[in-house]
Protein backbone atom coordinates (compact mmCIF):
# COMPACT_ATOMS: atom_id res chain seq x y z
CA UNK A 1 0.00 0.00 0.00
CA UNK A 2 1.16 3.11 -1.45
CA UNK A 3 1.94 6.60 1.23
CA UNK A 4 1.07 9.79 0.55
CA UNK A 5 3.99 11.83 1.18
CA UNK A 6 3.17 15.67 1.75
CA UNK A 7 5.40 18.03 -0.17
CA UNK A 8 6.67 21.11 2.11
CA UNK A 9 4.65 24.19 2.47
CA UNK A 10 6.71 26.90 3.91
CA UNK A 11 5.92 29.58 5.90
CA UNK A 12 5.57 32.51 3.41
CA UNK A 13 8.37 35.09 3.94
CA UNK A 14 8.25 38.49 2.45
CA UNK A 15 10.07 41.81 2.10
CA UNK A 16 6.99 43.59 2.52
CA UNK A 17 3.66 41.37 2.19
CA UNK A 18 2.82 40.12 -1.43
CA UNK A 19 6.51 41.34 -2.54
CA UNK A 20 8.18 37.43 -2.70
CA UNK A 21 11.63 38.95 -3.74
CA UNK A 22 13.79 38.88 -0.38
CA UNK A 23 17.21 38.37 -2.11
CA UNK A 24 17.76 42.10 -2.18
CA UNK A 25 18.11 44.34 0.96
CA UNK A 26 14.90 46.28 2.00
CA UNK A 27 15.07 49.44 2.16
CA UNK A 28 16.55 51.68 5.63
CA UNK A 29 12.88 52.25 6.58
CA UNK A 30 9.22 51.83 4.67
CA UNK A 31 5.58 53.38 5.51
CA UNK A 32 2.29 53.16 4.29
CA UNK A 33 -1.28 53.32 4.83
CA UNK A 34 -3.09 50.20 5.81
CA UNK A 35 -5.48 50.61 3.08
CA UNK A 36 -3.02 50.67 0.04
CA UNK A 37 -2.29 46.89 0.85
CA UNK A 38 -5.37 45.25 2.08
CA UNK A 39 -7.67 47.13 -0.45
CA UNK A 40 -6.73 45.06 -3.27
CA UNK A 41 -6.68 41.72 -1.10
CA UNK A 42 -9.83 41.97 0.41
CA UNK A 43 -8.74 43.95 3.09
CA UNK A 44 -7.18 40.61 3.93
CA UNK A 45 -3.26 40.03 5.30
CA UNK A 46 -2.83 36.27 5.05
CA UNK A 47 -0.62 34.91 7.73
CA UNK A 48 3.41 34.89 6.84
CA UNK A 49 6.15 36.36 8.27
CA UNK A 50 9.21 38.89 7.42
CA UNK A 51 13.12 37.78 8.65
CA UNK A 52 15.01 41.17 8.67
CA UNK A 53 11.88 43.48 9.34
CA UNK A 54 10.26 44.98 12.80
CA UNK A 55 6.84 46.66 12.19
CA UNK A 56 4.75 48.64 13.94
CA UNK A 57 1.20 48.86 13.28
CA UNK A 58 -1.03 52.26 14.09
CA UNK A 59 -4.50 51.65 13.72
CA UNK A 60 -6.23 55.40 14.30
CA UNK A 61 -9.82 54.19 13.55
CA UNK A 62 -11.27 51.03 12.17
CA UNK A 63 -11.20 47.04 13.47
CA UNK A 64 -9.33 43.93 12.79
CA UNK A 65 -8.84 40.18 13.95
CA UNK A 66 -5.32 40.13 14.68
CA UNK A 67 -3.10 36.87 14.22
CA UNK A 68 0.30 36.53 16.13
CA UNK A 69 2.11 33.08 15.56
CA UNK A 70 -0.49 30.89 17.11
CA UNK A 71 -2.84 33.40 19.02
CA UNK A 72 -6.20 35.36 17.56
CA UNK A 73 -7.57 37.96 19.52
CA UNK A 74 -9.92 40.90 17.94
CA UNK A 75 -9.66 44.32 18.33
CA UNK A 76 -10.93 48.23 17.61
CA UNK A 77 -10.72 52.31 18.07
CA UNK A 78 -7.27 52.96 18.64
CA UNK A 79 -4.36 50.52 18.90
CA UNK A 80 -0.76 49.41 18.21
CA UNK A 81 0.85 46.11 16.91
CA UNK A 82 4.60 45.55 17.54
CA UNK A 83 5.78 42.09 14.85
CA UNK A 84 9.33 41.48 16.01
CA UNK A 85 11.11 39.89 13.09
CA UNK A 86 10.26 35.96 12.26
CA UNK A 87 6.89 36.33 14.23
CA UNK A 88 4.01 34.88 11.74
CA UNK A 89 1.34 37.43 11.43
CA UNK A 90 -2.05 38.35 9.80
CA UNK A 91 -4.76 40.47 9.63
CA UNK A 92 -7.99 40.75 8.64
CA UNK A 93 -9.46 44.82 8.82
CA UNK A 94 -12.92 45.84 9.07
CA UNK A 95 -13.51 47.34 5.27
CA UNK A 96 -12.46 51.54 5.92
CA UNK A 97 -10.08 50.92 9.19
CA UNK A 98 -7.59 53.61 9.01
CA UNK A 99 -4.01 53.33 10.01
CA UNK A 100 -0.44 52.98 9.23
CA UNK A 101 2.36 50.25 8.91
CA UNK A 102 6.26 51.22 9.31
CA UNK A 103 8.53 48.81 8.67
CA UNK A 104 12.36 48.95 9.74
CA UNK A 105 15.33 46.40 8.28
CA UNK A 106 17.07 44.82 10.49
CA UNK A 107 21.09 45.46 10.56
CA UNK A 108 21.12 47.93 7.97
CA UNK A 109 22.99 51.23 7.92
CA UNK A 110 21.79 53.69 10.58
CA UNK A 111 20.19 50.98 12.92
CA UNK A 112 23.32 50.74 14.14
CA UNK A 113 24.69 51.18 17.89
CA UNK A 114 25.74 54.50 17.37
CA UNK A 115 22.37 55.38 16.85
CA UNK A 116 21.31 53.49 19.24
CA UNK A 117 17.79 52.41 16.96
CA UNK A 118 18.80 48.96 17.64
CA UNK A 119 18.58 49.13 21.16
CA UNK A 120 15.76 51.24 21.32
CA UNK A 121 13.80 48.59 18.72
CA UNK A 122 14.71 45.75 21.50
CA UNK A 123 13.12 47.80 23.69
CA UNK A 124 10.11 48.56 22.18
CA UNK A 125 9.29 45.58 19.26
CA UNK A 126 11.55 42.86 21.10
CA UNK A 127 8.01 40.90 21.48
CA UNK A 128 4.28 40.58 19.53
CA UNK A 129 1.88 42.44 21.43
CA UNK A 130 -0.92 44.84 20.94
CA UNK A 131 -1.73 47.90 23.10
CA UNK A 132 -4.45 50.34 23.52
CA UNK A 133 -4.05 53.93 22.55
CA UNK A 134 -6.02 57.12 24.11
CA UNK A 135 -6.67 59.18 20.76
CA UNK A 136 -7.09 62.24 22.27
CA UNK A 137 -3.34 61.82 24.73
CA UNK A 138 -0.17 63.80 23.66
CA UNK A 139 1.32 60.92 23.07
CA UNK A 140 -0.50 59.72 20.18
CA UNK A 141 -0.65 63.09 19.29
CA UNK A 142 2.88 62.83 18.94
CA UNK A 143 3.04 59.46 17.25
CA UNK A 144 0.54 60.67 15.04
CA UNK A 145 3.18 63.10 13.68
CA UNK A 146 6.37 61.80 13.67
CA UNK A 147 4.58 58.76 11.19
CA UNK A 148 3.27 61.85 9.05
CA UNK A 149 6.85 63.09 8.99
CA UNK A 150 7.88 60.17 8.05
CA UNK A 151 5.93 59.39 5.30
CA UNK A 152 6.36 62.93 3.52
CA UNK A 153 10.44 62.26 3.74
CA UNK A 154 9.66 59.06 2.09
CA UNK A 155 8.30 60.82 -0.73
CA UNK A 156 11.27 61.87 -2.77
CA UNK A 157 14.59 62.20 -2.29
CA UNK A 158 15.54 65.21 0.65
CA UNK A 159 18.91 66.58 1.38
CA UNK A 160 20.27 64.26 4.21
CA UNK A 161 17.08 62.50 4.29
CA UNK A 162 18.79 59.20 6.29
CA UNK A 163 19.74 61.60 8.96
CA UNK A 164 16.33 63.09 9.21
CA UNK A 165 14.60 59.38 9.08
CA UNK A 166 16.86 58.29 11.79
CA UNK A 167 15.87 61.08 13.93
CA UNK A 168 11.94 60.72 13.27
CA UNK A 169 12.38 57.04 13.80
CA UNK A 170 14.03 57.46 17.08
CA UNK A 171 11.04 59.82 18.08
CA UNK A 172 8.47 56.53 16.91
CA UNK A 173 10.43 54.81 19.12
CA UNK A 174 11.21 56.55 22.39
CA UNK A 175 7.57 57.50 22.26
CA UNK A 176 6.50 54.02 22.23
CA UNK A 177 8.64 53.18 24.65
CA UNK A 178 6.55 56.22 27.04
CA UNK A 179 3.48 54.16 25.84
CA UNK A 180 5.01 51.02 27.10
CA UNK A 181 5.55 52.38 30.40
CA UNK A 182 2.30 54.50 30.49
CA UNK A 183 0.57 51.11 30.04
CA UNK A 184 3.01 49.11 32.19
CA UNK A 185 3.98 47.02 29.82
CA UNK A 186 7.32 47.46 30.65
CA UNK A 187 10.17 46.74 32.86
CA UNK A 188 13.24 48.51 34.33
CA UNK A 189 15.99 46.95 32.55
CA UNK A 190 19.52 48.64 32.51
CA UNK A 191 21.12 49.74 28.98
CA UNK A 192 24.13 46.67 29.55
CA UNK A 193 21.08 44.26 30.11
CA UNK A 194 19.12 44.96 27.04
CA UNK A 195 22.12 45.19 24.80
CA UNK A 196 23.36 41.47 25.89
CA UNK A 197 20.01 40.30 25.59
CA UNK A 198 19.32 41.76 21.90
CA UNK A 199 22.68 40.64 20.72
CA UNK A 200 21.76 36.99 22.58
CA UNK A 201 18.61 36.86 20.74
CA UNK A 202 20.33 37.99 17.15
CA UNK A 203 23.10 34.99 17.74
CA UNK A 204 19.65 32.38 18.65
CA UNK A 205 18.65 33.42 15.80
CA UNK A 206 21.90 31.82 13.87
CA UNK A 207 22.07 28.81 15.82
CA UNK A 208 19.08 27.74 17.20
CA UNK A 209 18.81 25.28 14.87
CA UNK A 210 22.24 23.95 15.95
CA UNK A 211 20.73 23.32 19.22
CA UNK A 212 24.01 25.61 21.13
CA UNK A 213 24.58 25.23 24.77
CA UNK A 214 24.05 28.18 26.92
CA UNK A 215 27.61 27.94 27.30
CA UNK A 216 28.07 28.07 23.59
CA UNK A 217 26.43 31.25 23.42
CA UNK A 218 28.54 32.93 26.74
CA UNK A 219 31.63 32.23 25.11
CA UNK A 220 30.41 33.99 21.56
CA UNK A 221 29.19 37.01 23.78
CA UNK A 222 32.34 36.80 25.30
CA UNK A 223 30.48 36.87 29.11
CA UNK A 224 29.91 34.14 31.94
CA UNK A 225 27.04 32.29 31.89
CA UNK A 226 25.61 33.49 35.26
CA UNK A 227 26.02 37.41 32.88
CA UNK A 228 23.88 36.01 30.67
CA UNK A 229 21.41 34.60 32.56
CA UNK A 230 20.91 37.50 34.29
CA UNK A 231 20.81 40.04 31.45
CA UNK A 232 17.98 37.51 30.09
CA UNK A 233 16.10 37.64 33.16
CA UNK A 234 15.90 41.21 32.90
CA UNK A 235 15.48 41.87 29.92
CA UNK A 236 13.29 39.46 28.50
CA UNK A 237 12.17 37.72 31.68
CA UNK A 238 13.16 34.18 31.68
CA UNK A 239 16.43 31.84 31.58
CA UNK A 240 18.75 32.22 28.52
CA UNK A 241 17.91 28.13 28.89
CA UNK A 242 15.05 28.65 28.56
CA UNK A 243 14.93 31.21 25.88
CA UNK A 244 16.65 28.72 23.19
CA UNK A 245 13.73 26.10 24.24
CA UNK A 246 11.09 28.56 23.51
CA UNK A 247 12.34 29.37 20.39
CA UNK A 248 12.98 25.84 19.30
CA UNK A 249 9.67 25.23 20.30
CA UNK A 250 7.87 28.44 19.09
CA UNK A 251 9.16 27.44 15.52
CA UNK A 252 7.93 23.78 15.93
CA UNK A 253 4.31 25.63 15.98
CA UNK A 254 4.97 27.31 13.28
CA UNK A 255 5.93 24.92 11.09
CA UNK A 256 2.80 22.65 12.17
CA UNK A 257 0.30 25.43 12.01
CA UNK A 258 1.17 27.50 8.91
CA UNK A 259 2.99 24.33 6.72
CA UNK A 260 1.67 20.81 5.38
CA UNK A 261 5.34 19.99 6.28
CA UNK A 262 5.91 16.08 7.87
CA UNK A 263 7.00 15.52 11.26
CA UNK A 264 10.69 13.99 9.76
CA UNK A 265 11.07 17.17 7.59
CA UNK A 266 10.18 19.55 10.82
CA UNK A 267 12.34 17.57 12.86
CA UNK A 268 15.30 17.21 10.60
CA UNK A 269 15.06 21.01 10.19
CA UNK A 270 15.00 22.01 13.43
CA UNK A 271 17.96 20.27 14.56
CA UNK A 272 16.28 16.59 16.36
CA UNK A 273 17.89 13.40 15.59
CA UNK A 274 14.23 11.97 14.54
CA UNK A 275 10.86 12.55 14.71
CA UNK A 276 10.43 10.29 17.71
CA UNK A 277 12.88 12.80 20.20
CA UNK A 278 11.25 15.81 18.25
CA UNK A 279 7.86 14.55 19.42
CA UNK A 280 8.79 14.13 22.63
CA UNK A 281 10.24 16.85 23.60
CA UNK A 282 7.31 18.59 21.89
CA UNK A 283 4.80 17.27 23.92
CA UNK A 284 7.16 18.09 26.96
CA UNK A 285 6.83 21.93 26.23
CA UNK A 286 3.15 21.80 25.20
CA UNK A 287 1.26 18.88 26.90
CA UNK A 288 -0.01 17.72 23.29
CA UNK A 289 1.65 15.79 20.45
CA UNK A 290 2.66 17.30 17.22
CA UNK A 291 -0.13 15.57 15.55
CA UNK A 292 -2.71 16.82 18.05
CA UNK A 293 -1.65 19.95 18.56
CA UNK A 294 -2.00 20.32 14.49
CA UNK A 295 -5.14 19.70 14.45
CA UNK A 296 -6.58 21.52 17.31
CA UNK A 297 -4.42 25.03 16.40
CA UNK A 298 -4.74 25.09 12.40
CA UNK A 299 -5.95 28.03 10.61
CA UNK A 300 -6.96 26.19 7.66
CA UNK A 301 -6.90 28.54 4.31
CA UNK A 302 -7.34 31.41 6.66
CA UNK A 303 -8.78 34.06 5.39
CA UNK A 304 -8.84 33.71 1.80
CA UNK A 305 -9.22 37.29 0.38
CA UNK A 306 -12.72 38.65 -0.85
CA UNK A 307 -13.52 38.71 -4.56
């Protein structure tokens, strides 16, 4: 008896959602309104993902079912989305919601240290979340402007338009960060803490897949292991242990929501000797097997886009 082998279904990964072509670099920084993209697709954003980009989603009016990795929640009036990069992510926006997207690559020139963007986007987009906003407060008031700013630079070509955009995007930033603590959603974290953890989390992000040692990862950094730790806790508030699990395991849901992919080809690619150990550890971190937890936390075709 003949088996049906499923071919692999990645995760989509874009640039900048619909735009397939991620050999080239994206550009420093990108803006637009929520309506120019989801118009034409139904005022749909099918789930996927983006590997170099943070975003940072204004909505001034409207509503939208939000979906973060495996999570759905609903929401309207006023409110932000932070998408760290990698996080899978979709929308679907009541027809007329008004709002804006910025997008910022990853590693390019002027999100550098000396800037201190980089730190400042650990800060503020280091995880998925979505936040309230009081439309009539300064600080969306604020906000509101320094996204306006930005979108006029973005226009045409300025006289030393990269240092202007670095400045308005530091604004974006630091006043997110004064939303962040206005709602609490922050912690106090010293500047040494959050730089360890961000450049932690880039090097995961390299070797994840390699299945590193926290040791592995001190000796990179160049710090002790008890450093480490604590700059994790922190930061990012848990165990650099514990940190590499989640994000072995946070990827394992991907794959099984958002891909047709097999439980050899997840496994293989995500570092297990075989499916058997990759199940099992699975089911340690979630209380469900692969196979169940497939079933119960597909999308399906999620949202196909209106005609």
């Amino acid at each position: 008896m003949s088996r049906k082998i499923r071919t692999s279904s990645p995760i989509p990964q874009f640039a900048l959602y619909g735009e397939t072509d991620i050999s080239h670099k994206p550009e420093f920084a990108h803006i637009e309104d929520i309506r120019a993209r989801s118009l034409r697709n139904g005022w749909v954003i099918k789930p996927h993902r983006h590997t170099h980009l943070s975003q940072i989603l204004c909505v001034f009016s409207g509503a939208a079912e939000v979906r973060l990795d495996a999570t759905t929640s609903r929401h309207n009036g006023c409110w932000i989305t932070t998408i760290p990069p990698g996080v899978v992510h979709g929308f679907k926006f009541r027809p007329g919601t008004r709002g804006v997207v910025l997008s910022l690559a990853i590693g390019m020139p002027g999100l550098d240290a000396e800037n201190q963007i980089g730190q400042l986007l650990e800060y503020t987009v280091s995880q998925a979340r979505v936040f309230s906003l009081e439309k009539e407060s300064k600080l969306f008031e604020d906000l509101s402007l320094y996204l306006e700013l930005i979108s006029k630079e973005l226009v045409s070509p300025l006289e030393r338009q990269e240092l202007a955009l670095i400045s308005l995007i530091k604004l974006v930033l630091l006043t997110l960060g004064r939303l962040l603590r206005k709602e609490h959603l922050d912690d106090a974290v010293s500047t040494n803490g959050i730089q360890l953890a961000s450049r932690y989390r880039t090097l995961q992000e390299e070797h994840y897949k390699e299945h590193w040692k926290i040791g592995d990862y001190a000796t990179a950094l160049g710090v002790s292991v008890s450093t480490l730790n604590r700059a994790c806790q922190e930061a990012l508030g848990s165990t650099a242990k514990k940190l590499i699990q989640e994000r072995l395991h946070i990827e394992a849901k991907r794959r099984l929501i958002y891909t047709q992919e097999t439980l050899d080809q997840i496994s293989c690619d995500l570092g297990f000797k075989d499916a058997a150990y990759f199940s099992r550890a699975f089911k340690l971190m979630e209380g469900a097997a692969p196979n169940s937890y497939r079933k119960r936390a597909s999308p399906g075709d999620m949202w196909p886009a209106q005609n």
